[in-house]
N, C-alpha and C. Protein backbone atom coordinates (compact mmCIF):
# COMPACT_ATOMS: atom_id res chain seq x y z
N UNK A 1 89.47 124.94 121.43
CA UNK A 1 89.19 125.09 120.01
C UNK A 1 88.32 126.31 119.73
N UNK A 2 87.10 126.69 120.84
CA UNK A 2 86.26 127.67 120.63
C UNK A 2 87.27 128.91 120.26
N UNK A 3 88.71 129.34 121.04
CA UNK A 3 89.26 130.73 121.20
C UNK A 3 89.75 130.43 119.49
N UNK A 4 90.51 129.35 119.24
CA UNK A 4 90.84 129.24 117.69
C UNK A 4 90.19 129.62 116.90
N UNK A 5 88.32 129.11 116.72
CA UNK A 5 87.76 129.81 116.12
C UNK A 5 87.13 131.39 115.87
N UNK A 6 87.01 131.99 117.34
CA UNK A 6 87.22 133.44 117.56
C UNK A 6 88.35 134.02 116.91
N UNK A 7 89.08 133.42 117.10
CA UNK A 7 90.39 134.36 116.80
C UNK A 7 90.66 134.20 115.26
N UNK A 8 90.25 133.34 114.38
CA UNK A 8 90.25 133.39 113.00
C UNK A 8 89.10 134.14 112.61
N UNK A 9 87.97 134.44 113.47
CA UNK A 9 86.93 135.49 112.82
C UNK A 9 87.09 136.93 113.07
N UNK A 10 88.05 136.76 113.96
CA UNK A 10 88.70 138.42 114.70
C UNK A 10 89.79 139.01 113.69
N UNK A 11 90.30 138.19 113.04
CA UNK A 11 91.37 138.25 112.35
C UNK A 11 90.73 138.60 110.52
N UNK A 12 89.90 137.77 110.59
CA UNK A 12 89.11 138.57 109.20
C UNK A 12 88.80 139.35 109.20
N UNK A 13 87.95 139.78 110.61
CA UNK A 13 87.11 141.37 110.83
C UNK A 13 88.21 142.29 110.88
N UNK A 14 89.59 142.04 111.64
CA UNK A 14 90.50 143.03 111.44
C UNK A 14 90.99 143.33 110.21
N UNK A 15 90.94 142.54 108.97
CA UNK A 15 91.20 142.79 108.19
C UNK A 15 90.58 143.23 107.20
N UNK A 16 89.17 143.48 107.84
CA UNK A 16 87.86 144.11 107.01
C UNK A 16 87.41 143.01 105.65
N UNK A 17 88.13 141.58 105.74
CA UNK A 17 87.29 140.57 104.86
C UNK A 17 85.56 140.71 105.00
N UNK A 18 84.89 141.21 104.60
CA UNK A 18 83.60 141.45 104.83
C UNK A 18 83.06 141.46 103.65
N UNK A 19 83.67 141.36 102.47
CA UNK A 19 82.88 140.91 101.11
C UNK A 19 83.71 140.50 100.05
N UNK A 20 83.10 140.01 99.21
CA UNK A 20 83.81 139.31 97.92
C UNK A 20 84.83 139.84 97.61
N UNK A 21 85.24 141.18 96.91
CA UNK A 21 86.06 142.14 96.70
C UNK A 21 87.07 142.20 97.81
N UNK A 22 86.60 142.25 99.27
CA UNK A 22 87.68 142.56 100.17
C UNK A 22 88.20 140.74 100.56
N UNK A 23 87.92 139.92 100.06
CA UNK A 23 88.03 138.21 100.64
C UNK A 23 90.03 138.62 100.88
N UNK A 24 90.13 137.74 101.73
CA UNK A 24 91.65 137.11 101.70
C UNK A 24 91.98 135.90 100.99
N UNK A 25 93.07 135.89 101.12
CA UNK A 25 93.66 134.59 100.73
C UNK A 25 93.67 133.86 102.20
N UNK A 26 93.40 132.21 102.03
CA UNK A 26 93.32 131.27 103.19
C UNK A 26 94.59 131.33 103.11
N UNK A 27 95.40 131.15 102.60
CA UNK A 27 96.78 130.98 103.13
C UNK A 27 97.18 132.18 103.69
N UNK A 28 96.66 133.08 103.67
CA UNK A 28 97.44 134.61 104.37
C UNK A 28 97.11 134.33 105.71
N UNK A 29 95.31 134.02 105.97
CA UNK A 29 95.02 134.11 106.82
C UNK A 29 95.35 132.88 107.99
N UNK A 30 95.76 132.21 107.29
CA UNK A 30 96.55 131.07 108.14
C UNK A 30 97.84 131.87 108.73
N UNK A 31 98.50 132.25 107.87
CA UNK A 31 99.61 133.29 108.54
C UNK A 31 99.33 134.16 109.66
N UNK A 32 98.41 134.87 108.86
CA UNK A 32 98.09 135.71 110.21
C UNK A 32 97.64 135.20 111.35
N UNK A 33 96.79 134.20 111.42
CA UNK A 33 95.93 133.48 112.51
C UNK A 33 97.34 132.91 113.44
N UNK A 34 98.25 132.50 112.63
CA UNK A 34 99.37 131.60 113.31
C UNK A 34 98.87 129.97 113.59
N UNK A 35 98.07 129.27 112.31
CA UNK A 35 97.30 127.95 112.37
C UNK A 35 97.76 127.24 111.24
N UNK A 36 97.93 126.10 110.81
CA UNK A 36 98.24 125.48 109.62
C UNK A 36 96.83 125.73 108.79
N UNK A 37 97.71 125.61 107.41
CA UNK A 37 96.38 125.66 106.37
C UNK A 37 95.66 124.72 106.49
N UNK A 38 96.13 123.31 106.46
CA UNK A 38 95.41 122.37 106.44
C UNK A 38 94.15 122.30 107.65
N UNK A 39 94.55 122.42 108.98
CA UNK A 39 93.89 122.91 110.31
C UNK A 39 92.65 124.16 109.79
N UNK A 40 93.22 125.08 109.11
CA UNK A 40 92.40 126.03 108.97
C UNK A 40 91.43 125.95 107.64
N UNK A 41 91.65 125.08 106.49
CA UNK A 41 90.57 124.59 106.07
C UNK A 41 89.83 123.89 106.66
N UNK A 42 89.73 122.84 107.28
CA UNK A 42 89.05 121.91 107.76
C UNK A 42 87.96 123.28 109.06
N UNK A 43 88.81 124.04 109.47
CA UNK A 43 88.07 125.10 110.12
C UNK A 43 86.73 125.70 109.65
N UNK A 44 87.74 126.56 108.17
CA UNK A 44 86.73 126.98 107.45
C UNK A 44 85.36 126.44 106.93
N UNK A 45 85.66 125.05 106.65
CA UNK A 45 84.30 124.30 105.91
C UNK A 45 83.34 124.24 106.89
N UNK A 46 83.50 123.99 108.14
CA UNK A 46 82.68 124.17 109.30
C UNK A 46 82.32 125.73 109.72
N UNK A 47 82.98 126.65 109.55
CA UNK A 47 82.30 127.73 109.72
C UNK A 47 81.64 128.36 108.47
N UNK A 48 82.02 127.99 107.19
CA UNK A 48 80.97 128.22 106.14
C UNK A 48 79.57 127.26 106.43
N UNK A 49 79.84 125.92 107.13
CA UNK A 49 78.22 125.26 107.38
C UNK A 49 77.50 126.25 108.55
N UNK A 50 77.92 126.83 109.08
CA UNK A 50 76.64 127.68 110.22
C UNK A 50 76.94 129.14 109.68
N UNK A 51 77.43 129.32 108.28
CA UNK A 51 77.16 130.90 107.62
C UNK A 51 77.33 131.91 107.95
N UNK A 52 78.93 131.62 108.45
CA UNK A 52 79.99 132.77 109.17
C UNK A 52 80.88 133.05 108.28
N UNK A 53 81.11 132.51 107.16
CA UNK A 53 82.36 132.81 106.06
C UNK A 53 81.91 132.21 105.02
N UNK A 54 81.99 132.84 103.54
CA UNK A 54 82.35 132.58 102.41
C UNK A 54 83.18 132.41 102.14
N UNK A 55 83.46 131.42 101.32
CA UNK A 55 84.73 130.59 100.64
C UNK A 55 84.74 130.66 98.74
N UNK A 56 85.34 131.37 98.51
CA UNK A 56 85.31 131.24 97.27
C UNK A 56 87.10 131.01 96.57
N UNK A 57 86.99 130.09 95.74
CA UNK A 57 88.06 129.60 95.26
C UNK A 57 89.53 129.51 96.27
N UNK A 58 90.25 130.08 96.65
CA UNK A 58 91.49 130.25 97.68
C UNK A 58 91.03 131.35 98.80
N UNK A 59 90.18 131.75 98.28
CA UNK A 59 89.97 133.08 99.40
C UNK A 59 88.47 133.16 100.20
N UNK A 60 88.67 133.57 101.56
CA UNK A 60 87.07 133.73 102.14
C UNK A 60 87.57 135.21 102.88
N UNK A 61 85.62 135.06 103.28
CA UNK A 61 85.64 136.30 103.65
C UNK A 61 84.21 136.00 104.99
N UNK A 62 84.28 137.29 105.64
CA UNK A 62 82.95 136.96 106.48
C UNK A 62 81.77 137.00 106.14
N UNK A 63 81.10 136.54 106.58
CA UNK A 63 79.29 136.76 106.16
C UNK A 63 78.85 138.22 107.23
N UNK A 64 77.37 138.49 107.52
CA UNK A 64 77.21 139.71 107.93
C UNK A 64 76.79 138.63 109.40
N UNK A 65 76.73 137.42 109.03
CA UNK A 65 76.28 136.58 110.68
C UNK A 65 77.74 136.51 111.07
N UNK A 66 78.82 135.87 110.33
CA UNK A 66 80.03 135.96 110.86
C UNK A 66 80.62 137.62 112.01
N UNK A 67 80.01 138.79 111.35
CA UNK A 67 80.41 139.65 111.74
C UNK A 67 79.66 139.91 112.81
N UNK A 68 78.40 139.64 113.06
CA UNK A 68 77.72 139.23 114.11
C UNK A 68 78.21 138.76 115.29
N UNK A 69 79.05 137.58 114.95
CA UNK A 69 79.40 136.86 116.14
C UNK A 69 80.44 137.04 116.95
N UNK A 70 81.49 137.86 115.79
CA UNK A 70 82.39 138.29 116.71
C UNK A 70 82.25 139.87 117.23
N UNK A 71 81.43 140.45 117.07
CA UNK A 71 80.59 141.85 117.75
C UNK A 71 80.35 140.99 119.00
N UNK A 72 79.45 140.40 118.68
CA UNK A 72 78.70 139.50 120.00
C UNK A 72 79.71 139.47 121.11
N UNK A 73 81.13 139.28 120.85
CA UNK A 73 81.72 138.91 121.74
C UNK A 73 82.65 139.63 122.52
N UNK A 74 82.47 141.00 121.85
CA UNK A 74 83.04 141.94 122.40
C UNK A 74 81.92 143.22 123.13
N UNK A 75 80.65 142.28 123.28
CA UNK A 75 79.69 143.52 123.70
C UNK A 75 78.93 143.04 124.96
């Protein structure tokens, strides 16, 4: 489950979701991730509780800790 969640924060950062203006759509990013929406909300609400993603209305985006973590993991 840990690489699932990497790989949906790798997938925002590739897509430069990094603020309100740049947010995705959860359903895109389910696409892209290759995860069900449903799977990937239930994702999201847990990574908005430790303040790795904003969620606003259909769309999130990363926080600057989110972007943190997946740096972290490439360094």
């Amino acid at each position: 489950m840990e690489h699932v969640v990497q790989h949906v924060l790798t997938v925002l950062q590739f897509n430069s979701a990094v603020s309100r203006e740049r947010s995705i759509k959860v359903r895109d990013l389910a696409r892209m991730a290759g995860i069900g929406e449903d799977e990937l909300a239930r994702m999201l609400r847990d990574l908005r509780g430790y303040g790795y993603v904003e969620l606003i209305d259909d769309s999130v985006y990363l926080t600057r800790k989110g972007m943190m973590r997946v740096i972290s993991k490439f360094s």
